[in-house]
Protein backbone atom coordinates (compact mmCIF):
# COMPACT_ATOMS: atom_id res chain seq x y z
CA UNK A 1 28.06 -17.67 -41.43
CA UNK A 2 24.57 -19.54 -41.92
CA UNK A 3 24.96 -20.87 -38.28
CA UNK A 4 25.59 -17.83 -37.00
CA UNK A 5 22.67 -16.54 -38.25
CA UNK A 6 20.81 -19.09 -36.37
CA UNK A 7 22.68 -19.10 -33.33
CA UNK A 8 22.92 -15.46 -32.16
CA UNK A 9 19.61 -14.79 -32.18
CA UNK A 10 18.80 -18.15 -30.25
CA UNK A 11 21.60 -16.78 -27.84
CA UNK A 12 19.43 -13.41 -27.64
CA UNK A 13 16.56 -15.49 -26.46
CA UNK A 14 17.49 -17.63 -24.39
CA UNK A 15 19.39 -14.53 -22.51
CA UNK A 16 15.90 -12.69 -22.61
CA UNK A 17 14.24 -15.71 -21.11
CA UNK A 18 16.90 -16.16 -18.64
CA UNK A 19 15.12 -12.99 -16.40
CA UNK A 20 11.87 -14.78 -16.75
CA UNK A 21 12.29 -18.60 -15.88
CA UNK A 22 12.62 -18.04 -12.61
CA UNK A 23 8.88 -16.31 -12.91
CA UNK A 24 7.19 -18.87 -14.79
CA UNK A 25 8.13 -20.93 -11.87
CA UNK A 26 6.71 -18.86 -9.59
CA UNK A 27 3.49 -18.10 -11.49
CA UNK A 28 3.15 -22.48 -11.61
CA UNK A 29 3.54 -22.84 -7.95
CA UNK A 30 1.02 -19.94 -7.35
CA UNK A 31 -1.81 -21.18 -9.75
CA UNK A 32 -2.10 -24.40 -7.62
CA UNK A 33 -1.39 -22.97 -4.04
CA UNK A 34 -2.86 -19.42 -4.45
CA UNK A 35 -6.83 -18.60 -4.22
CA UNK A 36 -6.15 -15.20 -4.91
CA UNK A 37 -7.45 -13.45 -7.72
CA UNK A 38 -6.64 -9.20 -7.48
CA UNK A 39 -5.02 -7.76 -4.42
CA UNK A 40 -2.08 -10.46 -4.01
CA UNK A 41 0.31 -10.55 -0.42
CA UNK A 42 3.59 -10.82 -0.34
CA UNK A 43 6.27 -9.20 1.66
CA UNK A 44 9.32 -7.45 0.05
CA UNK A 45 12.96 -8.76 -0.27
CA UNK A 46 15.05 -7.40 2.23
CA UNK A 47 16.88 -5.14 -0.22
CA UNK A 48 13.83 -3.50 -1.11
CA UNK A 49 13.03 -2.66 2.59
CA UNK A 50 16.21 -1.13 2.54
CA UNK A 51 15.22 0.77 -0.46
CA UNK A 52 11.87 1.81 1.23
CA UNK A 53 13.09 2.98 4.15
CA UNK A 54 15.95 5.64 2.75
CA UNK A 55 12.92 6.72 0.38
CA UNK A 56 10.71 7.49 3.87
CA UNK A 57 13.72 8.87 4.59
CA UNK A 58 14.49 11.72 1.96
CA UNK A 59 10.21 12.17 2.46
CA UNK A 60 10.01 12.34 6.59
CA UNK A 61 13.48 13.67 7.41
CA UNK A 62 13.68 10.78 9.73
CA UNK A 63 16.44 8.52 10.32
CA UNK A 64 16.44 5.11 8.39
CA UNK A 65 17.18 2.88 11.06
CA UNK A 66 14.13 4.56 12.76
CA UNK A 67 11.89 3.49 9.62
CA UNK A 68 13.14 0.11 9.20
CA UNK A 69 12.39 -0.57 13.42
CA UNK A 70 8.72 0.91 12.29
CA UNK A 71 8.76 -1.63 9.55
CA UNK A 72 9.89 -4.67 12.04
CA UNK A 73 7.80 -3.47 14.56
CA UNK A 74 4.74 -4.79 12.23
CA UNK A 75 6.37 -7.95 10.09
CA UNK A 76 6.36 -9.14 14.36
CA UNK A 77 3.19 -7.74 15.16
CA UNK A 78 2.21 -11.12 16.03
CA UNK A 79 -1.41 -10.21 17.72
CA UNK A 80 -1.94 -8.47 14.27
CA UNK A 81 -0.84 -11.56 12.26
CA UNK A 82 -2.96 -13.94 14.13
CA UNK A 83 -5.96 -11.91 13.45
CA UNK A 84 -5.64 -11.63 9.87
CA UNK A 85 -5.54 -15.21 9.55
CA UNK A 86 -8.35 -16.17 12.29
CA UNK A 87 -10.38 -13.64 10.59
CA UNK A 88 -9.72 -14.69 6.64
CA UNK A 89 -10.65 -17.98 7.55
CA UNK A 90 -13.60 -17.33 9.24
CA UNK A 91 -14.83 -14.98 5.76
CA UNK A 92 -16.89 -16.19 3.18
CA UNK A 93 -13.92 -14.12 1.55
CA UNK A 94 -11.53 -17.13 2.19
CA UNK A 95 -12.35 -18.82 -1.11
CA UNK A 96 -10.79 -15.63 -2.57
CA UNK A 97 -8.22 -14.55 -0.27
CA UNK A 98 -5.32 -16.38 1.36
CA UNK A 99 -4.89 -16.50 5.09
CA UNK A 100 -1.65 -15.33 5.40
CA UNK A 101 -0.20 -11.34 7.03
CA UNK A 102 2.35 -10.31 4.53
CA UNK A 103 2.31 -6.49 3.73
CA UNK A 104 3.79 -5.65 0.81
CA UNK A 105 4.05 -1.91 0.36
CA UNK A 106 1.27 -1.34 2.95
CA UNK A 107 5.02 -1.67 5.28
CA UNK A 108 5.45 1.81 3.85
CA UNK A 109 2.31 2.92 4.62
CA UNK A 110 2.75 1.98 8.68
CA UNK A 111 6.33 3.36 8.86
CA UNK A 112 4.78 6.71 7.38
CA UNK A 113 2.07 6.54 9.82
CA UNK A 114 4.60 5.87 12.90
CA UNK A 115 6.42 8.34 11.51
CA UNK A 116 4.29 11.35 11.14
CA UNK A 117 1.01 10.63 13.73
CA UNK A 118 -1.76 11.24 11.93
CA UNK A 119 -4.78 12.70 13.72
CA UNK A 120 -7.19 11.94 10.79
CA UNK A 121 -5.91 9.12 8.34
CA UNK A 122 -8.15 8.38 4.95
CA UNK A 123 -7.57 5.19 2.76
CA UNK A 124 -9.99 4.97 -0.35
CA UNK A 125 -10.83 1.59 -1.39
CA UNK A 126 -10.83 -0.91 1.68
CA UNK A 127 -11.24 -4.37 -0.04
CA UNK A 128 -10.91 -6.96 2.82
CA UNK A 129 -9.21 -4.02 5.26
CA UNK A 130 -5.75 -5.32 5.06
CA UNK A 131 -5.01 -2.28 5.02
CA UNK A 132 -7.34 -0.86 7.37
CA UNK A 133 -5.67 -3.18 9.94
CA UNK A 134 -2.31 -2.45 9.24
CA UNK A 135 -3.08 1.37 9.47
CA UNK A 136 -4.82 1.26 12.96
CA UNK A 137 -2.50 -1.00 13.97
CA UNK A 138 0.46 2.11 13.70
CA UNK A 139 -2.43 4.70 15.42
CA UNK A 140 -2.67 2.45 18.31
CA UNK A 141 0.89 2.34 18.53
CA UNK A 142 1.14 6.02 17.93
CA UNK A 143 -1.81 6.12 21.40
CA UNK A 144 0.80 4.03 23.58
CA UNK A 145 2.93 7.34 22.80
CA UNK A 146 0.27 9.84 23.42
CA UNK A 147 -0.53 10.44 19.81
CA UNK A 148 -4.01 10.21 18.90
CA UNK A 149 -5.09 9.47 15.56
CA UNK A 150 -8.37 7.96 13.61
CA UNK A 151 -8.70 5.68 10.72
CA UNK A 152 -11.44 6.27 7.76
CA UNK A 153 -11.79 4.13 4.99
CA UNK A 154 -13.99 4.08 2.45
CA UNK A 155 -15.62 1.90 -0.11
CA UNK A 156 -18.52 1.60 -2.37
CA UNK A 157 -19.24 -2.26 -1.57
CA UNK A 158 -21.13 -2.29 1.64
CA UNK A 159 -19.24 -5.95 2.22
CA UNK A 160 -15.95 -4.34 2.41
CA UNK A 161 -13.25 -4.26 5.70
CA UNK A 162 -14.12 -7.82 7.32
CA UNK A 163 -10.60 -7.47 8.72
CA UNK A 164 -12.00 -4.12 10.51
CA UNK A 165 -12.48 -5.48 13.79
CA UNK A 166 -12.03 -5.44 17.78
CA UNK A 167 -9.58 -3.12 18.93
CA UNK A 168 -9.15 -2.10 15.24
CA UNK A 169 -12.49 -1.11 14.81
CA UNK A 170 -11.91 1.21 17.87
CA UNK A 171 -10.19 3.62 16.18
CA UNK A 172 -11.23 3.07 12.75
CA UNK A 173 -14.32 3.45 10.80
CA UNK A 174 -15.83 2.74 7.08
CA UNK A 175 -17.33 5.08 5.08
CA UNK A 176 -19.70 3.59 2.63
CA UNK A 177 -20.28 5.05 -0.33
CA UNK A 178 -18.98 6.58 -3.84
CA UNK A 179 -15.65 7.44 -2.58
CA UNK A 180 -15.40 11.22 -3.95
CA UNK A 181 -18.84 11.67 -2.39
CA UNK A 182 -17.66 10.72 0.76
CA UNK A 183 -14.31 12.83 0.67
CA UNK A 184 -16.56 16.01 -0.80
CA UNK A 185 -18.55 16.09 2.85
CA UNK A 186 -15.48 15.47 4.84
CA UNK A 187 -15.26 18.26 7.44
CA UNK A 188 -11.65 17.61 8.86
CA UNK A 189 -8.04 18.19 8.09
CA UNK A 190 -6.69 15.14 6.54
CA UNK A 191 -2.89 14.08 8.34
CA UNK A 192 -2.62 11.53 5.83
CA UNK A 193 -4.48 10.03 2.75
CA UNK A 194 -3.72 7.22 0.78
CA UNK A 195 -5.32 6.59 -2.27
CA UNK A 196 -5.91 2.87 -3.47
CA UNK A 197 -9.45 2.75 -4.35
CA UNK A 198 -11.25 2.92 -8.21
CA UNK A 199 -8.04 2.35 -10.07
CA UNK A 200 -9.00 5.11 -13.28
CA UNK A 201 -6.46 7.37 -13.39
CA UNK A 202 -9.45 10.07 -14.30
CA UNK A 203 -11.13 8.80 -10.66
CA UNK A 204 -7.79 8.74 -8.97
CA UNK A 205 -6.88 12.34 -9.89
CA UNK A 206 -10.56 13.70 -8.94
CA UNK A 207 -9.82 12.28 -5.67
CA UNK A 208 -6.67 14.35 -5.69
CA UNK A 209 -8.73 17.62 -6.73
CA UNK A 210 -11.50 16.71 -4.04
CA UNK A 211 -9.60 16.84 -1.12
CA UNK A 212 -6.69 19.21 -2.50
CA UNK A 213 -8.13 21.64 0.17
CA UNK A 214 -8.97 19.40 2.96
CA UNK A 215 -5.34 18.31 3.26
CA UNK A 216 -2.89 19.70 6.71
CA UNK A 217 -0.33 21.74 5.85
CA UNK A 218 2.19 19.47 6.15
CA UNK A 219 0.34 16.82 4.75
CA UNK A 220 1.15 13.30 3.19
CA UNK A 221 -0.69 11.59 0.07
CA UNK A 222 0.52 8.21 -0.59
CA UNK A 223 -0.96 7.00 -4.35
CA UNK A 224 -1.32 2.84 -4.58
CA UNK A 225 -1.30 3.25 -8.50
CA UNK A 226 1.38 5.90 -9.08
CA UNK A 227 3.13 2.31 -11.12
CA UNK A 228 0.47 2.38 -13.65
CA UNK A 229 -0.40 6.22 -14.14
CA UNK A 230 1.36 9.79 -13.28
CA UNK A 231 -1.58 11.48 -12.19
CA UNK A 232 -0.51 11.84 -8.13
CA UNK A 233 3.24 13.21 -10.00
CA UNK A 234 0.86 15.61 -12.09
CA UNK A 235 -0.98 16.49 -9.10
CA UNK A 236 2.00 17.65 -7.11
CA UNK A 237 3.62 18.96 -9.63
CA UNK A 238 0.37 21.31 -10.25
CA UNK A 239 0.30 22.36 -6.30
CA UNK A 240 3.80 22.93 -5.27
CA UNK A 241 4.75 19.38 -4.07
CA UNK A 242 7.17 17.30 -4.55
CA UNK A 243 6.70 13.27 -5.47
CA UNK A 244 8.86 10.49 -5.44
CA UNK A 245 7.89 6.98 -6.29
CA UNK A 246 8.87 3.69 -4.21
CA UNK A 247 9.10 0.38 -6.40
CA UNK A 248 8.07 -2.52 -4.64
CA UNK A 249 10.21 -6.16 -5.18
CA UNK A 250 7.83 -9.00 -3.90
CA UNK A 251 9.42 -11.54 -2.43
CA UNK A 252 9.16 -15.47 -3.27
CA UNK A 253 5.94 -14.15 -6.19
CA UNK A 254 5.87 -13.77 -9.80
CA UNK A 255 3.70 -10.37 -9.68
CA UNK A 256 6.16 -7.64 -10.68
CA UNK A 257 5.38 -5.13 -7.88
CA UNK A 258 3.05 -1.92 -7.22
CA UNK A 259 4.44 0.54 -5.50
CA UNK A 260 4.35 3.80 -3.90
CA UNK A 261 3.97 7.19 -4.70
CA UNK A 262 4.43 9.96 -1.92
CA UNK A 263 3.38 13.38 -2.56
CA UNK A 264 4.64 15.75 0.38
CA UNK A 265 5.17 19.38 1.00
CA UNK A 266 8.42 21.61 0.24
CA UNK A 267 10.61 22.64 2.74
């Protein structure tokens, strides 16, 4: 009786550490090989991709197989790849970043933009412009097809969007400044917006208020912190739109995952 006591609870956590071992791992290998500090890269397991691209799918109306070529199209964008790394390492940002082209959820964000050709695209908080990148890397595609769209990100550090450059820069532009400033003067109908930049769920949801009327009608808001908050849920569910939330499932890392959350218009 006594060393049952003893035992089932040991059993209980060990089995409770059993979903975590493999993490410590990973978090031991990253403290040595990693020099990032926020904003980690990583791509997604293939199941998750899967995952992502039946979510686009329920969003878009598009067919999966459609999304996940969108999402292949960039994990071999190869011109793309090689400038995010030639460009990291060339950045004072380098002793903070690592010079490596995986996407994470920003996949998501490309496949949308392939998906519904944006002719005016906003991001909110740029950081290095990984994102920036990835984004004008879909409107340049979308050109090829006759679609013409522009990037505009903005950011309240002036040092922002390194990655922003050559034929990315040709479509896409930065927007320095407090972010809800920026969006408050904005004169054009936003295709897309994607919010990812002060992480306060207040901030976040004034963003969502400030450009509540500058949005298309059919437009898309994709929210980079829907994980931690429900304030893009709130949002739509205050307006007459309907959310849905994507989970990200890093691959090969010990973070847990962001995700996505999509706020689009009814049928």
């Amino acid at each position: 009786m006594k060393a049952g006591k003893i035992t089932r609870p040991l059993n209980r956590l060990f089995n409770a550490m059993s979903y975590y071992n493999f993490r410590y791992r990973q978090i031991f290998k990253w403290t040595f090989n990693s020099k990032e500090d926020v904003n980690f890269t990583y791509d997604l397991t293939e199941g998750n991709i899967l995952y992502l691209a039946q979510t686009l799918a329920v969003v878009t109306g598009a067919e999966s197989d459609r999304i996940i070529g969108y999402i292949h199209e960039l994990r071999n964008n190869a011109p793309l790849r090689e400038h995010i790394i030639n460009e990291t390492m060339k950045s004072s940002s380098r002793k903070v970043a690592d010079p490596r082209a995986d996407y994470g959820k920003r996949l998501g964000w490309y496949a949308m933009t392939r998906i519904i050709k944006p002719k005016v695209l906003i991001e909110t908080g740029v950081d290095k412009g990984l994102g920036a990148v990835v984004l004008c890397a879909a409107l340049l595609e979308n050109r090829k097809e006759g679609f013409e769209g522009r990037y505009y990100g903005t950011d309240i550090n002036t040092t922002a969007g390194f990655l922003l450059k050559g034929a990315y820069a040709e479509i896409g532009k930065i927007l320095y400044g407090d972010s809800i400033e920026t969006l408050s003067g904005f004169n054009e109908k936003i295709d897309l917006f994607i919010n990812d930049s002060d992480h306060s769920a207040e901030y976040e949801y004034r963003e969502y208020l400030t450009i509540k009327d500058k949005m298309a009608e059919k437009g898309v808001i994709l929210g980079d912190n829907a994980h931690a908050n429900n304030k893009l849920a709130l949002f739509s569910n205050q307006n007459n739109r309907n959310f849905l939330f994507f989970k990200e499932e890093p691959r090969d890392h010990w973070y847990p995952g962001g995700g996505i959350g999509i706020s689009f218009t009814k049928k």
